[in-house]
N, C-alpha and C. Protein backbone atom coordinates (compact mmCIF):
# COMPACT_ATOMS: atom_id res chain seq x y z
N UNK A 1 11.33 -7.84 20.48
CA UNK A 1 10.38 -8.91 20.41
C UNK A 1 10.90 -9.97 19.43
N UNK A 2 10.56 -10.97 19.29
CA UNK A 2 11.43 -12.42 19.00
C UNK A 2 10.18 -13.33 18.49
N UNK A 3 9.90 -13.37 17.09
CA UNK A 3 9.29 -14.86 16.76
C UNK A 3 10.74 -15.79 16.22
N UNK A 4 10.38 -17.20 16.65
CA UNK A 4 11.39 -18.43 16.13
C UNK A 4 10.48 -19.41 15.50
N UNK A 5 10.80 -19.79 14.49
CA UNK A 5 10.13 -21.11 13.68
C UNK A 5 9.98 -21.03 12.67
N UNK A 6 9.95 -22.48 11.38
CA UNK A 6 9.45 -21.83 10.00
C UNK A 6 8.23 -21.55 9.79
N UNK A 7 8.23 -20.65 8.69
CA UNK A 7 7.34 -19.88 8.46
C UNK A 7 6.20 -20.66 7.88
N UNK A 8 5.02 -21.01 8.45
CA UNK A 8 3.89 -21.34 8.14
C UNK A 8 2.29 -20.87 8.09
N UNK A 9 1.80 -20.82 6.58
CA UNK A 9 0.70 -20.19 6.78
C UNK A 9 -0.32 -20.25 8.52
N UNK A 10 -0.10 -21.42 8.96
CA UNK A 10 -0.61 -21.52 10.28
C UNK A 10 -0.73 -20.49 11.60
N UNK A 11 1.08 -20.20 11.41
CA UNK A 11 1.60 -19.17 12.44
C UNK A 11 1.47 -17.99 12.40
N UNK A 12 1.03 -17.44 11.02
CA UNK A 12 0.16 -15.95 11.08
C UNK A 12 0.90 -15.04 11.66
N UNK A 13 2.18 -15.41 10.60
CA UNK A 13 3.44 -14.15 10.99
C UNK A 13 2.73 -13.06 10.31
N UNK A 14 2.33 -12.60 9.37
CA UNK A 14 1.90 -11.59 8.92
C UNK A 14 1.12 -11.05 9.92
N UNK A 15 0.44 -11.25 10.31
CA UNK A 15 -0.83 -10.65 11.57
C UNK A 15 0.21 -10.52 12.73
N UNK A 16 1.06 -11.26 12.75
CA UNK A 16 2.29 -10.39 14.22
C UNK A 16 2.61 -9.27 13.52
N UNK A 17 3.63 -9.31 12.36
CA UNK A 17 3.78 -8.11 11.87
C UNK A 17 2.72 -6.95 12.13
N UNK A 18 1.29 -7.26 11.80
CA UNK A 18 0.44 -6.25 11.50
C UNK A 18 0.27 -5.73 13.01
N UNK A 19 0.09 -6.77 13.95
CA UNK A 19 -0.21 -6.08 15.52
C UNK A 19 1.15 -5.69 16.22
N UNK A 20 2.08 -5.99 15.79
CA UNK A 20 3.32 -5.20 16.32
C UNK A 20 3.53 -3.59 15.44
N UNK A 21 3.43 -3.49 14.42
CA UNK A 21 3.10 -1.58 13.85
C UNK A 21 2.50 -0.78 14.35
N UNK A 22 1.56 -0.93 15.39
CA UNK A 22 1.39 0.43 16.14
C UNK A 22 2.32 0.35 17.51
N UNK A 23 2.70 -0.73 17.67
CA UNK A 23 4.01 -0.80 18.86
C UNK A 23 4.81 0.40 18.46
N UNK A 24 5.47 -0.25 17.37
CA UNK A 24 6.54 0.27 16.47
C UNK A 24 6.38 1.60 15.61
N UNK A 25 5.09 2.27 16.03
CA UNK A 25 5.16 3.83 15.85
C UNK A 25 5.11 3.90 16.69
N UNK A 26 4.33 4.06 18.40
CA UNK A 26 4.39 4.45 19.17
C UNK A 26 5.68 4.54 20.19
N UNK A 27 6.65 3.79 19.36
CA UNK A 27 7.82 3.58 20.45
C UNK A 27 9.21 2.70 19.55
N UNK A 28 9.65 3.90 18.86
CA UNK A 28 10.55 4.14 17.79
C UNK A 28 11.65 2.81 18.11
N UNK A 29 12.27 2.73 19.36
CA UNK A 29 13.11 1.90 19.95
C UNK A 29 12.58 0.62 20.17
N UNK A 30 11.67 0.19 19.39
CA UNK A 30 10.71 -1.43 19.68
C UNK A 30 11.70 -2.24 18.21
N UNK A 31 11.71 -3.36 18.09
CA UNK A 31 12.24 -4.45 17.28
C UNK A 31 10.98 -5.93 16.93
N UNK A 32 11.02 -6.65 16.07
CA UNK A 32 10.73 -7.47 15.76
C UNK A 32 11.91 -8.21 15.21
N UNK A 33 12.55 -9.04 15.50
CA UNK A 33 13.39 -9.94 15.48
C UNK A 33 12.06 -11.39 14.98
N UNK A 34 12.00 -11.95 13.54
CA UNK A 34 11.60 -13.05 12.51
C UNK A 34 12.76 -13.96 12.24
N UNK A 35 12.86 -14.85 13.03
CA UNK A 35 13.75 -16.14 12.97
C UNK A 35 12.91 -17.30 12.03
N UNK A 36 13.47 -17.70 10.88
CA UNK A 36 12.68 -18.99 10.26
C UNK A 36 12.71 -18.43 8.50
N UNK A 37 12.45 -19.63 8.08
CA UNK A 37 12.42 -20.01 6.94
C UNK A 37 10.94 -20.08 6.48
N UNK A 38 11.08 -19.00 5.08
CA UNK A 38 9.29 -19.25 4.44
C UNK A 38 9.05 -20.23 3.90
N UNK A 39 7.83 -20.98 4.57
CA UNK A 39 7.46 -22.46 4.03
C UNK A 39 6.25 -22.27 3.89
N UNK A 40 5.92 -20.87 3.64
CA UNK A 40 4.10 -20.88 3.57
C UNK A 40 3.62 -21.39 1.92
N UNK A 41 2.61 -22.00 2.01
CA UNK A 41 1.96 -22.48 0.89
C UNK A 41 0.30 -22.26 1.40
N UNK A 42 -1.00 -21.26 0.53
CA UNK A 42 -0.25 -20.17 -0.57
C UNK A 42 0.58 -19.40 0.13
N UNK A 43 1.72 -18.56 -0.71
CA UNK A 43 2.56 -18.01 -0.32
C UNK A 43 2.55 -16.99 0.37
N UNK A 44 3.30 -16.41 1.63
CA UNK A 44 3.07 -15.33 2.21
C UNK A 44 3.90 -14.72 2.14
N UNK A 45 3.89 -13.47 1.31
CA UNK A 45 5.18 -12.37 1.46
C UNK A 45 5.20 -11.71 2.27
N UNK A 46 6.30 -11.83 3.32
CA UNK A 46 6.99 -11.12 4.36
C UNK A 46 7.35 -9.98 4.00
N UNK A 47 8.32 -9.84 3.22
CA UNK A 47 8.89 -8.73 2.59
C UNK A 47 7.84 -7.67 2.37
N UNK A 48 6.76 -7.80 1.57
CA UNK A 48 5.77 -7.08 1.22
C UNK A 48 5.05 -6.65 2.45
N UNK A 49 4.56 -7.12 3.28
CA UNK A 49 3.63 -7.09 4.39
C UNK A 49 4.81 -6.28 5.12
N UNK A 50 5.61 -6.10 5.71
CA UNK A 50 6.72 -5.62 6.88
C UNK A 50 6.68 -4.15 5.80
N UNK A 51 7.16 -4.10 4.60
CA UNK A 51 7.39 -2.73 3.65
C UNK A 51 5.77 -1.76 3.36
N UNK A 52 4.42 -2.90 3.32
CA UNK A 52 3.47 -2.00 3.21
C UNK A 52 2.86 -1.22 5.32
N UNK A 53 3.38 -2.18 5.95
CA UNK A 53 3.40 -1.44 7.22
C UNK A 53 4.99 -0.51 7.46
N UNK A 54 5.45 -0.29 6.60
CA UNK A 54 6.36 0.55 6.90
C UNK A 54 7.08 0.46 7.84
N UNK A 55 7.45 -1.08 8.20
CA UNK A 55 8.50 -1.21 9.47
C UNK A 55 9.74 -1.64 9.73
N UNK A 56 10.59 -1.37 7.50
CA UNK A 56 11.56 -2.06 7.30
C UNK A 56 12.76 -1.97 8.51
N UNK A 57 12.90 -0.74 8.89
CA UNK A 57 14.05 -0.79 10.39
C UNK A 57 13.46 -0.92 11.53
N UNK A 58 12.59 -1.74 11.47
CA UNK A 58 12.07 -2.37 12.86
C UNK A 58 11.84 -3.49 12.78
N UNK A 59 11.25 -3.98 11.99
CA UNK A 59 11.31 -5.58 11.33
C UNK A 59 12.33 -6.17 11.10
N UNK A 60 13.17 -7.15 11.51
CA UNK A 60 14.15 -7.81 11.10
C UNK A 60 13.59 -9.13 10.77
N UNK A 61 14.30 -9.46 9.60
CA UNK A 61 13.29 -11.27 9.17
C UNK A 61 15.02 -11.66 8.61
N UNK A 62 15.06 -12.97 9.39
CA UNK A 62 16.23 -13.96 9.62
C UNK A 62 16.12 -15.31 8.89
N UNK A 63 15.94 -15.57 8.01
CA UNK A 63 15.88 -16.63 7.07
C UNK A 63 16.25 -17.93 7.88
N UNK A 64 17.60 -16.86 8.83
CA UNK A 64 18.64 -18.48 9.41
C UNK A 64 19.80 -17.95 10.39
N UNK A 65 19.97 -18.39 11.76
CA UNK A 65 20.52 -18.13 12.46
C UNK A 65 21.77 -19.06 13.01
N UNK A 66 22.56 -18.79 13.39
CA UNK A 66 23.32 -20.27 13.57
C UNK A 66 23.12 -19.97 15.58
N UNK A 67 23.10 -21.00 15.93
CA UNK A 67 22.60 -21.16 17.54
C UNK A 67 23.18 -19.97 18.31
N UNK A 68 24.26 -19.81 18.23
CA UNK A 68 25.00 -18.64 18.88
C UNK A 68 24.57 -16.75 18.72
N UNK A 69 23.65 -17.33 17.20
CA UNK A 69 23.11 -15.81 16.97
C UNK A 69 21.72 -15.93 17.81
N UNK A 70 21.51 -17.05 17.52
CA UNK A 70 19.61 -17.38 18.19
C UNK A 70 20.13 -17.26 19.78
N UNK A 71 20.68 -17.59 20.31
CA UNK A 71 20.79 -17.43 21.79
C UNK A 71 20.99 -16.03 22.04
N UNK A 72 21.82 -15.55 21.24
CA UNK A 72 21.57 -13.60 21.44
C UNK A 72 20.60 -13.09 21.50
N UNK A 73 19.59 -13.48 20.34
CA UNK A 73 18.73 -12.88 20.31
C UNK A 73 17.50 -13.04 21.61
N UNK A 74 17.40 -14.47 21.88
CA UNK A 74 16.52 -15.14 22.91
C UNK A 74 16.83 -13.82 24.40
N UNK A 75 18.49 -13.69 24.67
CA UNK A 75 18.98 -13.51 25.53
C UNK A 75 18.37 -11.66 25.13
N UNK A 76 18.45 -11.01 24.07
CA UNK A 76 17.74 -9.87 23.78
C UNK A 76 16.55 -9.43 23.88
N UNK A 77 15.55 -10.15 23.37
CA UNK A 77 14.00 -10.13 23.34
C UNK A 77 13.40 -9.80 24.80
N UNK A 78 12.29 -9.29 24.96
CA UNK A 78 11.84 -8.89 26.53
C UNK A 78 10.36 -9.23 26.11
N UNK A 79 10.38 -9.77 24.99
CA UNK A 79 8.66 -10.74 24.72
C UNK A 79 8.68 -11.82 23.32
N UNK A 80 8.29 -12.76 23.47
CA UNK A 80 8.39 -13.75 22.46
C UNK A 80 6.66 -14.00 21.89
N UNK A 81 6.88 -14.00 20.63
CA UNK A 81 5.11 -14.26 20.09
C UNK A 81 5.49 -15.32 19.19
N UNK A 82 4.29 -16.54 18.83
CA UNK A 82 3.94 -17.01 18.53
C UNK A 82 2.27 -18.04 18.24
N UNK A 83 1.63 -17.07 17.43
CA UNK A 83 0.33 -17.13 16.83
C UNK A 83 0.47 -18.47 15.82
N UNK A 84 0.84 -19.60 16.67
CA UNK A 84 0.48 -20.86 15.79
C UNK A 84 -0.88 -20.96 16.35
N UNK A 85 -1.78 -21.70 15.04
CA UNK A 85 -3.04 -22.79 15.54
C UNK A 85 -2.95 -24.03 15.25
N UNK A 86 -1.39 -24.40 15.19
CA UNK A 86 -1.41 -26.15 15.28
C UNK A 86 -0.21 -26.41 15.35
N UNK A 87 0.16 -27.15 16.61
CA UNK A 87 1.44 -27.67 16.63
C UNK A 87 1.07 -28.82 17.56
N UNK A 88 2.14 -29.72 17.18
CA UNK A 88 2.15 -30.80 18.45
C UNK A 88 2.48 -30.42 19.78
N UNK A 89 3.60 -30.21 19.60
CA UNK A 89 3.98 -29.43 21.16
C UNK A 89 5.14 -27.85 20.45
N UNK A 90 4.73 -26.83 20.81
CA UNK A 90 5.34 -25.59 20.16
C UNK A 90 6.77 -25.79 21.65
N UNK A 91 8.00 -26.19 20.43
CA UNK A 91 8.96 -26.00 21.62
C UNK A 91 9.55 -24.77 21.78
N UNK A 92 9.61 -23.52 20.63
CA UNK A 92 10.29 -22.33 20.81
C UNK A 92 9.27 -21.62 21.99
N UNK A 93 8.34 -21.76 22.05
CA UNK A 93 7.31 -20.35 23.77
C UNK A 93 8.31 -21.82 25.01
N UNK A 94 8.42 -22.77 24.84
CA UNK A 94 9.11 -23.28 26.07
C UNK A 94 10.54 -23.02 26.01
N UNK A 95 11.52 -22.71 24.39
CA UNK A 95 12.46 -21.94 25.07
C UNK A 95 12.86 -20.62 25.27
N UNK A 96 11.52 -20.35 25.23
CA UNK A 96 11.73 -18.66 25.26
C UNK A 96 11.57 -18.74 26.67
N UNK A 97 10.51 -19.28 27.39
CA UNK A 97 10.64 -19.31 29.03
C UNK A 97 12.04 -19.57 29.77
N UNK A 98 12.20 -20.71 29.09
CA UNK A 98 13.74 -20.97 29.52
C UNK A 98 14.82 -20.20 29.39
N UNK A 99 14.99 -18.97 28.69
CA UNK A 99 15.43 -18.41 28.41
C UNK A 99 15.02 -16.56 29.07
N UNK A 100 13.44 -16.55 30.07
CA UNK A 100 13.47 -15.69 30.82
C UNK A 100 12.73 -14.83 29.64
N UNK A 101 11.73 -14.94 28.81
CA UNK A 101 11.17 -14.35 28.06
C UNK A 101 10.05 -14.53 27.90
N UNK A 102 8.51 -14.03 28.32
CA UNK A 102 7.55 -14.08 28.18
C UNK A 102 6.99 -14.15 27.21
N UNK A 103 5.97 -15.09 26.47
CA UNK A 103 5.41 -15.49 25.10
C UNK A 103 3.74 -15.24 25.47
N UNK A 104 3.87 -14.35 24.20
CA UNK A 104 2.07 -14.71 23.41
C UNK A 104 1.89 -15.33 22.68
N UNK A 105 0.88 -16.28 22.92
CA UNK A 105 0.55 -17.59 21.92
C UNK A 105 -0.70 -17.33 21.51
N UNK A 106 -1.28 -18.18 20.44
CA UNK A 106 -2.29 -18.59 20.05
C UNK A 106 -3.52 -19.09 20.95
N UNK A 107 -4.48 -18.96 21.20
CA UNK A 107 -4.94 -19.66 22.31
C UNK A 107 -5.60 -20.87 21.99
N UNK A 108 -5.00 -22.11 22.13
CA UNK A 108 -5.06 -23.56 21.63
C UNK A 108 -4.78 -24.36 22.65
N UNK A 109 -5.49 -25.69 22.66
CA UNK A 109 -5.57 -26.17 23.82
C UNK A 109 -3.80 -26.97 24.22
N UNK A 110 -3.37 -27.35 22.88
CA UNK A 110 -1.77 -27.50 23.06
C UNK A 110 -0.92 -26.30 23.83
N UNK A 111 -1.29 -25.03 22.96
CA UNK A 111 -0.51 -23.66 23.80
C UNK A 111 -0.60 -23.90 25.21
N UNK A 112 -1.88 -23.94 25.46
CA UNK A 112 -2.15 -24.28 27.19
C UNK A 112 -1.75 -24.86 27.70
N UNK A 113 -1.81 -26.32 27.16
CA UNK A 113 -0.68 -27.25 27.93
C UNK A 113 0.63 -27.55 28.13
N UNK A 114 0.96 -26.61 27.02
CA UNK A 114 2.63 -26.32 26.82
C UNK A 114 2.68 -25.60 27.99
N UNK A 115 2.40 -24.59 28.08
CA UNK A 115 2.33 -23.23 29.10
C UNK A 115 1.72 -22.53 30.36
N UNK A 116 0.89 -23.33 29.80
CA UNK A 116 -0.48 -23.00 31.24
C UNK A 116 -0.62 -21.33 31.69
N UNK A 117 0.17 -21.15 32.70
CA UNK A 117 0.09 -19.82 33.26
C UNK A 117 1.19 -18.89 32.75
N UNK A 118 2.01 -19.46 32.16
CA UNK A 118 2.70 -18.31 32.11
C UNK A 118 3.30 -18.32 30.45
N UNK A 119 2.16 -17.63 30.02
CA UNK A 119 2.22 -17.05 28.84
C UNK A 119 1.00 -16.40 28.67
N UNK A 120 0.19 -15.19 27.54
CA UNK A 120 -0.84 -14.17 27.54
C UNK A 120 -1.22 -15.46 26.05
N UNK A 121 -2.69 -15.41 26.28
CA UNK A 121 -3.08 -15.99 25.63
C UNK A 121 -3.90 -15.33 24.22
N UNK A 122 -3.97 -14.96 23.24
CA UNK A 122 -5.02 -14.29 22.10
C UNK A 122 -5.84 -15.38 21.58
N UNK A 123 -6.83 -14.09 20.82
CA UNK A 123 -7.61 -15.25 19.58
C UNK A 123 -7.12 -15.03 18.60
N UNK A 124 -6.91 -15.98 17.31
CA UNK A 124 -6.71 -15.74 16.01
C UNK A 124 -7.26 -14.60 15.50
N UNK A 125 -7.00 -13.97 14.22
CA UNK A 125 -7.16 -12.88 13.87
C UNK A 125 -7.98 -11.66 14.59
N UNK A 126 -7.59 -11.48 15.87
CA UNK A 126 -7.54 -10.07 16.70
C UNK A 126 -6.41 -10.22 16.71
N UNK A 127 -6.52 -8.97 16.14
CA UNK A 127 -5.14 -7.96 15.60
C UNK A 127 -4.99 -7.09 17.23
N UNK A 128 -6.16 -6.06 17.37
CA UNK A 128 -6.10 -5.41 18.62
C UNK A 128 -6.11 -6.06 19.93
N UNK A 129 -6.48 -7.03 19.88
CA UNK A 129 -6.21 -7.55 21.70
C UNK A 129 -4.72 -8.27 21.33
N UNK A 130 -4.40 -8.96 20.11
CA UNK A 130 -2.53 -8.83 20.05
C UNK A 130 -1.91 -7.52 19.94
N UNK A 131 -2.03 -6.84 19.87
CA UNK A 131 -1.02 -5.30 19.97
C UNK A 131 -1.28 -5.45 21.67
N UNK A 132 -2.45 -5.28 22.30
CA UNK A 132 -2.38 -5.16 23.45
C UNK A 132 -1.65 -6.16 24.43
N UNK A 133 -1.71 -7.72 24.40
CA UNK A 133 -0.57 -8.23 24.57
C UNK A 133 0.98 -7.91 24.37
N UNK A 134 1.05 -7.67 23.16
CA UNK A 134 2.22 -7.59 22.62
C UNK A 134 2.85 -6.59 24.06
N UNK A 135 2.26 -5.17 24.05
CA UNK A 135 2.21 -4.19 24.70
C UNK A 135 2.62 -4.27 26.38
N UNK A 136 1.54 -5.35 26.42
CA UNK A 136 2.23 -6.01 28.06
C UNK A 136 3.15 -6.64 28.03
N UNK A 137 3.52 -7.38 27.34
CA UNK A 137 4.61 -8.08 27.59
C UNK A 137 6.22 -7.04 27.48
N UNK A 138 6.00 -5.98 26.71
CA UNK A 138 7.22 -5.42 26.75
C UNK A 138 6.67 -4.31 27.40
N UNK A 139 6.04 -4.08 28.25
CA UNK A 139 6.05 -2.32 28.90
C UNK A 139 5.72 -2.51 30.28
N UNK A 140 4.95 -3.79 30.46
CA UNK A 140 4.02 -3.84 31.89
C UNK A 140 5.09 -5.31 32.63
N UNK A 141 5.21 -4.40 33.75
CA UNK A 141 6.29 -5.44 34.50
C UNK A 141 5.90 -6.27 35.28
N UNK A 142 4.67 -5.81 36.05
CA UNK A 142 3.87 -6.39 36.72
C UNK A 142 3.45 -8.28 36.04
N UNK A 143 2.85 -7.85 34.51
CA UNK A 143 2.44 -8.43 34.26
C UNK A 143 3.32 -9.88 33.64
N UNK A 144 4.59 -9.24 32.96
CA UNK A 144 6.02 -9.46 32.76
C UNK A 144 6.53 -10.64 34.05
N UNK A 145 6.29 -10.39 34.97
CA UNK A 145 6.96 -10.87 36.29
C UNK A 145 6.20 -12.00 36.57
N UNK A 146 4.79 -11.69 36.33
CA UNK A 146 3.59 -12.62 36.75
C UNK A 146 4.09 -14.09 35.93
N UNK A 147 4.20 -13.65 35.04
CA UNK A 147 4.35 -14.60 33.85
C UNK A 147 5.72 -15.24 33.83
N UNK A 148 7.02 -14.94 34.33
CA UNK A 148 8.14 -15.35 34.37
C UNK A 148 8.13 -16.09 36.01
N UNK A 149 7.21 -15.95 36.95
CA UNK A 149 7.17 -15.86 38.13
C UNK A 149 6.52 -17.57 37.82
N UNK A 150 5.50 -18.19 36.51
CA UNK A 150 4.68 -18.97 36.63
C UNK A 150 5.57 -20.33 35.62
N UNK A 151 6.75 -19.58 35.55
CA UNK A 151 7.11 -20.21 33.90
C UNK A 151 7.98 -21.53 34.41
N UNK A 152 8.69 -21.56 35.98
CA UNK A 152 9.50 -22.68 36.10
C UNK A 152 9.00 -24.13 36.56
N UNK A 153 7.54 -23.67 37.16
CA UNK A 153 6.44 -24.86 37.57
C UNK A 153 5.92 -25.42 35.91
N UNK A 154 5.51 -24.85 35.13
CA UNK A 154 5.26 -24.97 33.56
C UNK A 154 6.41 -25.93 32.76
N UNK A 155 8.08 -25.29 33.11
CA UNK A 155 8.75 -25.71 32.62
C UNK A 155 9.20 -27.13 33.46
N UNK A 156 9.08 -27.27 34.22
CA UNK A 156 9.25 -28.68 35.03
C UNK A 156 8.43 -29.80 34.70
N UNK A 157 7.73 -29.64 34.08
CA UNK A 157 6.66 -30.71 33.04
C UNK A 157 7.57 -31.33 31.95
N UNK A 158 8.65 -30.49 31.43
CA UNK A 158 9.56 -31.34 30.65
C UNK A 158 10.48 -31.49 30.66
N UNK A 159 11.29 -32.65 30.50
CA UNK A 159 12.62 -32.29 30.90
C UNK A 159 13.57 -33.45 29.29
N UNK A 160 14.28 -33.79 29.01
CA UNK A 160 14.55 -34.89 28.16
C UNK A 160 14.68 -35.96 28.97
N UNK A 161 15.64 -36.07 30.11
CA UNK A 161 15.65 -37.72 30.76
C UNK A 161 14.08 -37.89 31.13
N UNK A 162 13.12 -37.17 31.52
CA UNK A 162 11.85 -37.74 31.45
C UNK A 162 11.24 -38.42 29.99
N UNK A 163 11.85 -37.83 29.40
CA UNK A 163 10.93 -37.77 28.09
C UNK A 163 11.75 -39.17 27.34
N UNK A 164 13.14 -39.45 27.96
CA UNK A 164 13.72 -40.98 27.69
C UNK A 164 13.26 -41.83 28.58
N UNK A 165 13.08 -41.96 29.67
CA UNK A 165 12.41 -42.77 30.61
C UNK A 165 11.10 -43.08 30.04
N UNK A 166 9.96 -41.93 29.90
CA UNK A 166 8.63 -42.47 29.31
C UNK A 166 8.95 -43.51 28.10
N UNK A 167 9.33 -43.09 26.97
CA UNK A 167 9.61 -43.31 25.91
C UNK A 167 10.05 -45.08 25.99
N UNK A 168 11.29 -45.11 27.07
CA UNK A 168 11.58 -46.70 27.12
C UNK A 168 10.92 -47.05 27.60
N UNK A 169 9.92 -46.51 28.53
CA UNK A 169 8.73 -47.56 29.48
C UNK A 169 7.63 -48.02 28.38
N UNK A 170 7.60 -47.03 27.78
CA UNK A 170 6.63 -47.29 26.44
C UNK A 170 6.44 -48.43 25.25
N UNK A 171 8.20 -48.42 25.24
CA UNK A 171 8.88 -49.46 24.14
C UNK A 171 9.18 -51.05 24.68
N UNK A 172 8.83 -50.86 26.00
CA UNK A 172 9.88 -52.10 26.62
C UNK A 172 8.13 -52.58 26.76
N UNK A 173 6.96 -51.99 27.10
CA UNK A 173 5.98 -52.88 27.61
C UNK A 173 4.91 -53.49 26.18
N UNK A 174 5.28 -52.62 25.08
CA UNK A 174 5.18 -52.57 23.37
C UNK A 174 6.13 -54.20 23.09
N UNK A 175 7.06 -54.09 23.77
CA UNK A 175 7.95 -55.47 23.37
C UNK A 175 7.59 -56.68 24.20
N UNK A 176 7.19 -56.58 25.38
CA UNK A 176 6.68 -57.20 26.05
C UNK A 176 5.80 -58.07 25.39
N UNK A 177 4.47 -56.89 25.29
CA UNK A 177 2.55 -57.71 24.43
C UNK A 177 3.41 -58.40 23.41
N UNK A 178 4.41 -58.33 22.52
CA UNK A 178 4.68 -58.39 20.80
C UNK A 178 5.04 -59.98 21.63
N UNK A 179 6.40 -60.29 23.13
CA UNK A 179 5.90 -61.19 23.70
C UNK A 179 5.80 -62.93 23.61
N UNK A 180 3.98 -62.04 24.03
CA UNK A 180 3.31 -62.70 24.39
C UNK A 180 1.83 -63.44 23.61
């Protein structure tokens, strides 16, 4: 399993940690792979939280990856989480799709529109309906498939030459009014 991003009180890495530990007794061979840098303010100790759930060899926390390690890992993971409640647009659950990896998000009306169908949606602090996600996404194939099956209609919403095209249509009709 694979979170990517810095670490912000927002993203409620600690509460992944906490709903991935009964994964990670029940099924010795499970991983948490923590990509990102702690930027929480008040502070959130990782270290502490991963050692009082007892999941130091299952927990891995990555301060910093250089692209070639992050693409391993992307290319490793068989579920991606991310429990933000505020982002503009969360681009790591769109490259985890791109990358053939099913994400649990936050359930926010951005998550949604990032993703729509194909990602499992939670509420903030349920811990137990995230283990149970978590759970589908790495055990249930059905559900696994559903979700990778929904992810290339999702991902066709963005592309960069779209996102330069809008952008100059934007700037050129901005220069236009200035004008006139």
């Amino acid at each position: 399993m694979l979170f990517v991003g810095s670490i912000f009180n927002r993203r409620h890495v600690p509460d992944l940690i906490r709903a991935f530990a009964p994964i990670a007794r029940t099924h010795p061979g499970a991983a948490l792979d923590i990509v990102g840098d702690n930027r929480s303010h008040p502070f959130e100790d990782l270290a502490l939280v991963i050692a009082a759930e007892q999941l130091a060899p299952q927990v891995r926390w990555h301060q910093y990856v250089a692209d070639r390690q992050l693409a391993a890992l992307y290319a490793e993971a068989r579920a991606f989480a991310f429990l933000s409640e505020y982002e503009g647009l969360g681009l790591t659950p769109l490259e985890a799709l791109a990358a053939g990896v099913p994400p649990l998000l936050l359930d926010t009306p951005v998550a949604r529109e990032s993703c729509g169908e194909a990602a499992i949606y939670v509420q903030a602090g349920d811990l137990p309906a995230t283990t149970r996600g978590l759970e589908s996404l790495l055990f249930n194939e059905p559900v696994r498939q559903q979700i990778l099956a929904a992810a290339p209609a999702e991902l066709a919403k963005f592309s960069w030459p779209r996102a330069a095209r809008d952008t100059l249509a934007v700037l050129e009709t901005a220069g236009q009014r200035g004008r006139s």
